[in-house]
N, C-alpha and C. Protein backbone atom coordinates (compact mmCIF):
# COMPACT_ATOMS: atom_id res chain seq x y z
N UNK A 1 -0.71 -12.58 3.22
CA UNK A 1 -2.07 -12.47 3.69
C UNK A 1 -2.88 -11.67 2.66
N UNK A 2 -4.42 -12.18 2.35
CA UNK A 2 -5.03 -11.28 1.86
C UNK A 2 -6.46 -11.22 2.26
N UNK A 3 -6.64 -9.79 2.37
CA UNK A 3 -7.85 -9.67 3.02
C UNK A 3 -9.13 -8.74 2.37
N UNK A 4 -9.86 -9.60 1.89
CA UNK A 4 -11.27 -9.17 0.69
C UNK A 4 -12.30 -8.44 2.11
N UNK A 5 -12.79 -6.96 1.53
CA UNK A 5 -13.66 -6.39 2.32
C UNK A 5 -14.36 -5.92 1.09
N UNK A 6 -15.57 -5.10 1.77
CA UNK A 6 -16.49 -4.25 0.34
C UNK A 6 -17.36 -2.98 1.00
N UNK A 7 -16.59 -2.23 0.14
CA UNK A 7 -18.17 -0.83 0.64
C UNK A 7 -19.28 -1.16 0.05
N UNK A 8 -20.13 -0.21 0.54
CA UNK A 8 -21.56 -1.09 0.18
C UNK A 8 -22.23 0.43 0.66
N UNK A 9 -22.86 1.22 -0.76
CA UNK A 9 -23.30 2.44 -0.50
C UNK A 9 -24.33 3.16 -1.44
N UNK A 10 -25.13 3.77 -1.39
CA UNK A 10 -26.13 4.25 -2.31
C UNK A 10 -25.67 5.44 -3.28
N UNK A 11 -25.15 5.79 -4.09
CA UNK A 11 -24.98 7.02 -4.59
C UNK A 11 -26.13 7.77 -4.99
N UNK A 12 -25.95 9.54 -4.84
CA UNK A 12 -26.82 10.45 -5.06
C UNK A 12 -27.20 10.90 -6.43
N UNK A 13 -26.24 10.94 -7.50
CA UNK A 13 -26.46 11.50 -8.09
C UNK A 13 -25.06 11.33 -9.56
N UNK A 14 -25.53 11.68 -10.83
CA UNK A 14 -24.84 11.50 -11.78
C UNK A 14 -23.33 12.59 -11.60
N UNK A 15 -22.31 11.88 -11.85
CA UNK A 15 -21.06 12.28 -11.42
C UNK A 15 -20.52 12.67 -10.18
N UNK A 16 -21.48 12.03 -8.96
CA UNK A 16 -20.72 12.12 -7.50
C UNK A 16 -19.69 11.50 -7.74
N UNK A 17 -18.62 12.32 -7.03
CA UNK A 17 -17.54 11.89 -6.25
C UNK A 17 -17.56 11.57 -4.89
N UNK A 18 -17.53 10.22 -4.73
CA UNK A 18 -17.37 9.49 -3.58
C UNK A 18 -16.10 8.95 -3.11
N UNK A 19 -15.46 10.10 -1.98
CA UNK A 19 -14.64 9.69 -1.45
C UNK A 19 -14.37 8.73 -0.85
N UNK A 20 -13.27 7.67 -0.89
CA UNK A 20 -13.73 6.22 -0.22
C UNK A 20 -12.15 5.97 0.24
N UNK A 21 -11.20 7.33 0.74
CA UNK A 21 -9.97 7.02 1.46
C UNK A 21 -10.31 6.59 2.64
N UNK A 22 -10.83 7.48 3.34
CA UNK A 22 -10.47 7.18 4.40
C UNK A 22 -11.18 5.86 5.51
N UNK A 23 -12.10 5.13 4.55
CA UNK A 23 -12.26 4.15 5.07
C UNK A 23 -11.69 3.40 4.49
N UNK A 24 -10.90 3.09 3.28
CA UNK A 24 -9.89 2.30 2.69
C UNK A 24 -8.55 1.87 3.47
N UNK A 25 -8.08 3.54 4.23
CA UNK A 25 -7.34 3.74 5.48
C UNK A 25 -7.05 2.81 6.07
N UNK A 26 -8.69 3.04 6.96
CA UNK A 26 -8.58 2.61 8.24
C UNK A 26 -8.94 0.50 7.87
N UNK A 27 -9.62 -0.23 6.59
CA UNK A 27 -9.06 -1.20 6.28
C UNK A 27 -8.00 -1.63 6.46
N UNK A 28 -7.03 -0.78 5.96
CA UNK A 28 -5.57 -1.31 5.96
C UNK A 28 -4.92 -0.93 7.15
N UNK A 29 -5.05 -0.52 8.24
CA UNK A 29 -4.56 -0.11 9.46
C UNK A 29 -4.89 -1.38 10.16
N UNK A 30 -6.46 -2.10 10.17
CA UNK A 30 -6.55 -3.31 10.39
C UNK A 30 -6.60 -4.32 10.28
N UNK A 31 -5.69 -5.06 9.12
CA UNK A 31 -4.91 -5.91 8.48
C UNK A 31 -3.39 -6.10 9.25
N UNK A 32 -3.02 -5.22 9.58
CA UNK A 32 -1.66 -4.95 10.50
C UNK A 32 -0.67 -5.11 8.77
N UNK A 33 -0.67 -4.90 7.47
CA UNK A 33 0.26 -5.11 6.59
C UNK A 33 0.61 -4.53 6.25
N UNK A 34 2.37 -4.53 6.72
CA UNK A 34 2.87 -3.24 6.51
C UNK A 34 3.99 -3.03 4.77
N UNK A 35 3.35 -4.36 4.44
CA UNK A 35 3.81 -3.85 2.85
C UNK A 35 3.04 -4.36 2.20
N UNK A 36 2.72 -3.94 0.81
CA UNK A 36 1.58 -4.87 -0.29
C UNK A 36 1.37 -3.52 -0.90
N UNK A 37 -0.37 -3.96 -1.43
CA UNK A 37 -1.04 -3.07 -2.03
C UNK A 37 -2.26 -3.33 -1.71
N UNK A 38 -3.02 -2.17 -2.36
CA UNK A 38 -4.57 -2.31 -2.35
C UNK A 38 -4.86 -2.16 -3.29
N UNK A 39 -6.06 -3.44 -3.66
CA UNK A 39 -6.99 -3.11 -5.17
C UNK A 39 -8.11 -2.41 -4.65
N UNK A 40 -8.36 -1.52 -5.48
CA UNK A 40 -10.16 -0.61 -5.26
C UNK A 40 -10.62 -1.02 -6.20
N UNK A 41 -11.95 -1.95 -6.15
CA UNK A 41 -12.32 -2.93 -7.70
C UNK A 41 -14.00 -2.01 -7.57
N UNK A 42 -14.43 -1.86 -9.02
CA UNK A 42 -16.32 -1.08 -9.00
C UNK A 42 -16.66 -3.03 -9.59
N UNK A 43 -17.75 -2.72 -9.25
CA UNK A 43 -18.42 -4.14 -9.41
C UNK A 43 -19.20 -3.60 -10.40
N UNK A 44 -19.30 -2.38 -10.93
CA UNK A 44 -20.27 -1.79 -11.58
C UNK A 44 -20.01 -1.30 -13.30
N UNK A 45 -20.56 -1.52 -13.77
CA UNK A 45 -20.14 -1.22 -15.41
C UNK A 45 -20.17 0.51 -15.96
N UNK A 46 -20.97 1.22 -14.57
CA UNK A 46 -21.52 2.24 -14.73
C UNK A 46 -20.97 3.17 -13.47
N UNK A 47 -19.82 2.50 -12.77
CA UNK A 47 -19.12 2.98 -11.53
C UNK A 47 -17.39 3.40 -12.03
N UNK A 48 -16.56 4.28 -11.71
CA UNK A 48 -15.02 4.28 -12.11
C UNK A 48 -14.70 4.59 -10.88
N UNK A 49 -13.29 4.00 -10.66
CA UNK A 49 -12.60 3.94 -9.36
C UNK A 49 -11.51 4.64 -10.06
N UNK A 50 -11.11 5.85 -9.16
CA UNK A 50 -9.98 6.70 -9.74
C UNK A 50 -9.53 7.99 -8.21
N UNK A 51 -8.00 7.55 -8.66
CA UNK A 51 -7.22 8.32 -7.83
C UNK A 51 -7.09 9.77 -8.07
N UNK A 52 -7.28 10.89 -7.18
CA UNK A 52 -6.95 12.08 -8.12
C UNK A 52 -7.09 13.53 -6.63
N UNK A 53 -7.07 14.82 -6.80
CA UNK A 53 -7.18 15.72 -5.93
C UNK A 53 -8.38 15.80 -5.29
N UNK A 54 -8.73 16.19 -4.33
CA UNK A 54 -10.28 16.39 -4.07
C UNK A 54 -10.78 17.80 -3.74
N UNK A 55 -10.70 18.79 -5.28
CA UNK A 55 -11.16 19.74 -5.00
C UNK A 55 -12.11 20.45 -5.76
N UNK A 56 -12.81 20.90 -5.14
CA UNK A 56 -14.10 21.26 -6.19
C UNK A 56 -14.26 21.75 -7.77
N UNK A 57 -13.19 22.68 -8.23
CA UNK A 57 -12.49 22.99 -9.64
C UNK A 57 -12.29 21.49 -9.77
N UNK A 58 -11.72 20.79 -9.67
CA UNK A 58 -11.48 19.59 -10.43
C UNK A 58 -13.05 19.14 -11.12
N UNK A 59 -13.93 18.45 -10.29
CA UNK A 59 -14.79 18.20 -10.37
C UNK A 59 -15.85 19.20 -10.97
N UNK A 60 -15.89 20.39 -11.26
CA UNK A 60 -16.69 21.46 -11.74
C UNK A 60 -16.03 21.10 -13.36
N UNK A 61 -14.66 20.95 -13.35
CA UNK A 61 -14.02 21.12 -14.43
C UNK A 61 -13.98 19.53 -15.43
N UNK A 62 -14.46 18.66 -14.89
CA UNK A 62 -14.92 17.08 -15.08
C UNK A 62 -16.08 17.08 -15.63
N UNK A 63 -16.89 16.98 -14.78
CA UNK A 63 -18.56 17.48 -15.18
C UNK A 63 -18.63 18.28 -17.06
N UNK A 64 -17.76 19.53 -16.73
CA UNK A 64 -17.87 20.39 -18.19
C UNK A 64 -17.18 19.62 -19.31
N UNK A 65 -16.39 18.51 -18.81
CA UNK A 65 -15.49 17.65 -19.80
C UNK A 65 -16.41 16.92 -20.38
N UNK A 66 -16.91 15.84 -19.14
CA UNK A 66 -18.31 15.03 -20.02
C UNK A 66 -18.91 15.37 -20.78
N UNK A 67 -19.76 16.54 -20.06
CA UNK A 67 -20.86 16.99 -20.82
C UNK A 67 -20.58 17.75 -22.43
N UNK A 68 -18.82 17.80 -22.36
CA UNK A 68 -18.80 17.95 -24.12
C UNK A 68 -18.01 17.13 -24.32
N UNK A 69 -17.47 15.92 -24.03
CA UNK A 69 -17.07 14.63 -24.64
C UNK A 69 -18.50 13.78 -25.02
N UNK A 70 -18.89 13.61 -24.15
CA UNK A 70 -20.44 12.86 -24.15
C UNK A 70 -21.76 13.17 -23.25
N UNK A 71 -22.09 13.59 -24.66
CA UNK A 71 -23.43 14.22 -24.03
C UNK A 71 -24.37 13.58 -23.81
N UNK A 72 -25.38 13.44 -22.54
CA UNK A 72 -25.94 13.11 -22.47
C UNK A 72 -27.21 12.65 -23.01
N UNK A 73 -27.55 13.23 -24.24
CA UNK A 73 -29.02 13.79 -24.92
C UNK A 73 -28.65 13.88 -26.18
N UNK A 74 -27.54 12.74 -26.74
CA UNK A 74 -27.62 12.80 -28.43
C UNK A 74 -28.01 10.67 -28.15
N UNK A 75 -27.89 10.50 -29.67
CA UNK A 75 -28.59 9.04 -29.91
C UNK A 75 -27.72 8.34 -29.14
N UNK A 76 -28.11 7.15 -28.71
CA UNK A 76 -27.20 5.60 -27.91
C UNK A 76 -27.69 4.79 -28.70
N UNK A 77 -27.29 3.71 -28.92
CA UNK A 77 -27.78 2.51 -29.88
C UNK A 77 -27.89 1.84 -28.25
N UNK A 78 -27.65 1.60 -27.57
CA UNK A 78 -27.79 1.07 -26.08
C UNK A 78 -29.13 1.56 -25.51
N UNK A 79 -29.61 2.90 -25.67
CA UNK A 79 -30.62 2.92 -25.59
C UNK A 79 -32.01 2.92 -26.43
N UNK A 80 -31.84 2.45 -27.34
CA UNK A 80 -32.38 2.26 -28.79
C UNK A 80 -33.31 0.52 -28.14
N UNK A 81 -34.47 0.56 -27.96
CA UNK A 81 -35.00 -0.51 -27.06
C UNK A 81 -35.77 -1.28 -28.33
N UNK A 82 -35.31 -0.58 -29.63
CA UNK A 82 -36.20 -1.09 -30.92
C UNK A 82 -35.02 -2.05 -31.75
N UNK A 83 -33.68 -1.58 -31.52
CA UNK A 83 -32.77 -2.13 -31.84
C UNK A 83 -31.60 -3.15 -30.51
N UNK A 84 -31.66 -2.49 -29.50
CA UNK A 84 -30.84 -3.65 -28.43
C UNK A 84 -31.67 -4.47 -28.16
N UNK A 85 -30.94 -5.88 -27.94
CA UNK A 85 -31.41 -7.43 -27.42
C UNK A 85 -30.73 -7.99 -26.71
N UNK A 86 -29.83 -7.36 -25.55
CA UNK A 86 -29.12 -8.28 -24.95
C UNK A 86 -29.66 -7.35 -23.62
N UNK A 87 -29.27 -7.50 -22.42
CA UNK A 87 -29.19 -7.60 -21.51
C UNK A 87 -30.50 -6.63 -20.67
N UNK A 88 -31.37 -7.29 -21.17
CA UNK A 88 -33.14 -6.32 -21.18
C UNK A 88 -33.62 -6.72 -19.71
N UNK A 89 -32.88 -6.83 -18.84
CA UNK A 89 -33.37 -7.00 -17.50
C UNK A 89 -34.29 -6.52 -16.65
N UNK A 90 -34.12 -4.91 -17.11
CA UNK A 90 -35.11 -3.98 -16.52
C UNK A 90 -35.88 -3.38 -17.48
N UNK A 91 -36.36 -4.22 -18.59
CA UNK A 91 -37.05 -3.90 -19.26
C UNK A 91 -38.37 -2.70 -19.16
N UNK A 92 -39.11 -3.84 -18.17
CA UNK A 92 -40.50 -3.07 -17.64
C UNK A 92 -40.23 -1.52 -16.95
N UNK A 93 -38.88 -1.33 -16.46
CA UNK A 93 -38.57 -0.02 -16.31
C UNK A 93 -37.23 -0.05 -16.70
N UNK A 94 -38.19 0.78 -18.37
CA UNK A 94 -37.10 1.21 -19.55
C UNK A 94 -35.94 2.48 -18.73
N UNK A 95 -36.65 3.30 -18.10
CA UNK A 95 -35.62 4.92 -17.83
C UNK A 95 -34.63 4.45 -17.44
N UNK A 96 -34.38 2.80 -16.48
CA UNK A 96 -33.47 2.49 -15.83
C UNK A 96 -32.19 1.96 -17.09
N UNK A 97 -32.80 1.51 -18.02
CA UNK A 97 -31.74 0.67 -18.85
C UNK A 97 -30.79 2.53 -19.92
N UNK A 98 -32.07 3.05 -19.49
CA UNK A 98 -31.48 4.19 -20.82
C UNK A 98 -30.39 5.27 -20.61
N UNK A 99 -28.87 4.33 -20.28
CA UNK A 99 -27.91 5.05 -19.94
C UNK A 99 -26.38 4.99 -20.88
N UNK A 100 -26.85 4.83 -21.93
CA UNK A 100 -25.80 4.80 -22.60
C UNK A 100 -24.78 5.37 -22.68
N UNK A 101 -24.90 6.89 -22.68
CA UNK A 101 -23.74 7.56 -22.27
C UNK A 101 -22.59 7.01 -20.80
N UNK A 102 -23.57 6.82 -19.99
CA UNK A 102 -22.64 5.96 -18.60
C UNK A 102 -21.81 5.27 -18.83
N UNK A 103 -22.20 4.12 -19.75
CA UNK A 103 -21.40 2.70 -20.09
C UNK A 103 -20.32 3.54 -20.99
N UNK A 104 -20.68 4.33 -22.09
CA UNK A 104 -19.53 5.18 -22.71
C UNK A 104 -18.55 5.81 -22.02
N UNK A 105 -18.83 6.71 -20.77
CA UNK A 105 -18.03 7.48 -20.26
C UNK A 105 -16.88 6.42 -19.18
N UNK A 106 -17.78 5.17 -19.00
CA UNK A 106 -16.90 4.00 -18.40
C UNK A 106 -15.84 3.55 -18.72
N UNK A 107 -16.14 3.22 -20.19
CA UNK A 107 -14.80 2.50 -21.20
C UNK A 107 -13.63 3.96 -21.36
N UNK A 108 -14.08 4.67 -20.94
CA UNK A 108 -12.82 5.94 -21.00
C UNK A 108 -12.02 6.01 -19.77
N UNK A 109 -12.56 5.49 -18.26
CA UNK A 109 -12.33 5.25 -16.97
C UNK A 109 -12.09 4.40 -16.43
N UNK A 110 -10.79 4.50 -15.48
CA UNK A 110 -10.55 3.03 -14.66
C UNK A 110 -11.51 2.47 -13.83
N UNK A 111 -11.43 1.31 -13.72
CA UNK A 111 -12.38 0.48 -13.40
C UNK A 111 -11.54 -0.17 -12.18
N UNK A 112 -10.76 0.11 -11.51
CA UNK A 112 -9.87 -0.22 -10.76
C UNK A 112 -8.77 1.20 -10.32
N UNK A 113 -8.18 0.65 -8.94
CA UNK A 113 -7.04 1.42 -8.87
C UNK A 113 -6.09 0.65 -7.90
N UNK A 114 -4.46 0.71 -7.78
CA UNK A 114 -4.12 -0.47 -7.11
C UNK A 114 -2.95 0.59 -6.56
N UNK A 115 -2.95 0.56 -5.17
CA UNK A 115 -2.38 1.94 -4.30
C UNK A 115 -1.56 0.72 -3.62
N UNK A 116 -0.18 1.23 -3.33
CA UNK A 116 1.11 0.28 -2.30
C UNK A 116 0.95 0.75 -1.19
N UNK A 117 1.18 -0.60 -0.41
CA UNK A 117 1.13 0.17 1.15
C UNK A 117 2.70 -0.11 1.42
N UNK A 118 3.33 1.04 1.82
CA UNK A 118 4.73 1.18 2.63
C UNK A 118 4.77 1.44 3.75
N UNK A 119 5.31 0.14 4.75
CA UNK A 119 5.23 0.82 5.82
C UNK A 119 3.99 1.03 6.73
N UNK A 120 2.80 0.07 6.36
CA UNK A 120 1.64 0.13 6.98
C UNK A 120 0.35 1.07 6.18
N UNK A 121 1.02 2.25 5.55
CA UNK A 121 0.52 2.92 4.97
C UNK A 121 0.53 3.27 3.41
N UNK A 122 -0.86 3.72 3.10
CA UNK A 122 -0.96 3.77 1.76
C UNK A 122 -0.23 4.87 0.83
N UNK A 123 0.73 4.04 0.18
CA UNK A 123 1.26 5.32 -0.43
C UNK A 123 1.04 5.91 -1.47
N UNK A 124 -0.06 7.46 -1.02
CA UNK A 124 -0.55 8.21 -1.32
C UNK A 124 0.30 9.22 -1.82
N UNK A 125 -0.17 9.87 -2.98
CA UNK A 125 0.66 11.31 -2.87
C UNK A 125 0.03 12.98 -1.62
N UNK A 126 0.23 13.51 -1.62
CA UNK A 126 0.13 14.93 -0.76
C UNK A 126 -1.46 14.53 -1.24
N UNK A 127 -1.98 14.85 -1.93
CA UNK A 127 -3.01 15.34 -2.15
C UNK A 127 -4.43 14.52 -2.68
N UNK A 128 -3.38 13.31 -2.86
CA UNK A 128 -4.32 11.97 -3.26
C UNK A 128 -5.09 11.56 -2.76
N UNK A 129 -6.64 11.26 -3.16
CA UNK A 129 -7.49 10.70 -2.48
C UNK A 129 -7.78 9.76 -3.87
N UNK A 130 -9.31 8.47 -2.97
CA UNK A 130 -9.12 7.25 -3.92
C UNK A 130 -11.09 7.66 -4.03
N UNK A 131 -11.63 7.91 -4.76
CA UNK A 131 -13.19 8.49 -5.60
C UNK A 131 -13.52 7.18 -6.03
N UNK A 132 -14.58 7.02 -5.74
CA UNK A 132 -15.91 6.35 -6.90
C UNK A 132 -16.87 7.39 -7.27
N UNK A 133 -16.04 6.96 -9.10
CA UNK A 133 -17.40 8.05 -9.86
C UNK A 133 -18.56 7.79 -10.25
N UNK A 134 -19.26 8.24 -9.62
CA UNK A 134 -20.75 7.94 -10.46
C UNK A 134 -21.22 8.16 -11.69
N UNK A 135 -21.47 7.20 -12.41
CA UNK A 135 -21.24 7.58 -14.48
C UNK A 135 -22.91 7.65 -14.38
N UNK A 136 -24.01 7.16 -13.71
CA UNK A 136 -25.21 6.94 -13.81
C UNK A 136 -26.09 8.07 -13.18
N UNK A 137 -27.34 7.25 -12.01
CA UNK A 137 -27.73 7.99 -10.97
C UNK A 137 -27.54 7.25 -10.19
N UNK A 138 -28.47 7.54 -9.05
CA UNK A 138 -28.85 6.96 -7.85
C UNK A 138 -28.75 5.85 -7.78
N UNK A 139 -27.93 4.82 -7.29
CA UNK A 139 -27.98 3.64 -7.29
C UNK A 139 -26.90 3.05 -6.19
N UNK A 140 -27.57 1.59 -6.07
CA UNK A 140 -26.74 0.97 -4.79
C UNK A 140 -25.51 0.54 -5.10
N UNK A 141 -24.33 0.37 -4.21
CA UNK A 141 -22.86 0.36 -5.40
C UNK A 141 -22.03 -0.76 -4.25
N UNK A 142 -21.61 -1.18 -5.09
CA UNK A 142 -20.60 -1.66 -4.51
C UNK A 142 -19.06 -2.09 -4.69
N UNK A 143 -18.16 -1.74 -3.57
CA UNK A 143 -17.05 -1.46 -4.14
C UNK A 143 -15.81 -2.63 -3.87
N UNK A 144 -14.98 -3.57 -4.16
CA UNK A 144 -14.16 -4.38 -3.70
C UNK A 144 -12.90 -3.69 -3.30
N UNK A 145 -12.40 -4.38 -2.07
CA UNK A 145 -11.01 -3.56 -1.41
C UNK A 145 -10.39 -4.66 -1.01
N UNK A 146 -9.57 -4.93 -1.71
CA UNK A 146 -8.39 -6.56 -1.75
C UNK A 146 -7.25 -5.91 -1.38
N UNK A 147 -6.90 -6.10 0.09
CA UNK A 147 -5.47 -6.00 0.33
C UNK A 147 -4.69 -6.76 0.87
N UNK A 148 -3.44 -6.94 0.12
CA UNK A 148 -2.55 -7.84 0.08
C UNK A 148 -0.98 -7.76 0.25
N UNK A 149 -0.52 -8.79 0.98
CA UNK A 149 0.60 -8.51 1.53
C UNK A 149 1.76 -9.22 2.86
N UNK A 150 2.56 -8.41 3.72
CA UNK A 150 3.09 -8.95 4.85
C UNK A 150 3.12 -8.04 5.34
């Protein structure tokens, strides 16, 4: 059996962590499958799906990583609107296209995560929860949850 669902949610802000276990959970509680896996898919180029602790040092300590791996406020050729020609959609509102760093900090981040269910349940570690990171801002998101199995 496999069964395609989707979150469907607005994010607040550049580098929220959006917890998205425990409705992933309760997905797979109503599937009745008590073995497989789950895919957590970002539909988003500017979204990362990643497994990890959920505690505030982590995320204090993430944030300070970016911001000196890739900074927000040095040159993008992505946002360079004198030199890019491809994908000018939101042209007429440039602030929206000018996220280069996002798409950068993406290609460093899973874009997926694929958790086993044993036993009905997702096997998680102690402390594991399943995040969508926000690489951008504010924006509407959406997330794929393919679970599959017997």
């Amino acid at each position: 059996m496999i069964k395609n669902n989707k979150i469907e949610y607005t994010s607040q802000e550049y580098l929220e962590f959006k917890d998205l276990t425990e409705e992933i959970e309760q997905q797979v509680k109503e599937t009745k499958i008590q073995n497989g896996y789950v895919l957590v898919y970002s539909c988003h180029t500017t979204l990362a799906i990643c497994v990890n602790e959920k505690e505030k040092g982590i995320v204090k300590d993430f944030k300070s990583l970016m911001d000196k791996m890739i900074p927000r406020d040095i040159y993008y050729c992505h946002n360079d609107l004198t030199v890019r020609t491809e994908n000018l959609v939101c042209q007429s509102a440039k602030s929206d296209c000018l996220n280069g760093h996002s798409h950068c900090t993406h290609m460093l981040m899973p874009n997926s995560e694929m958790i086993p269910i044993i036993e009905g349940k997702m096997a998680l570690g102690t402390w594991q929860r399943i995040f969508a990171i926000e690489l951008d801002c504010e924006r509407k998101r959406t997330v794929i949850v393919q679970i599959s199995g017997e």
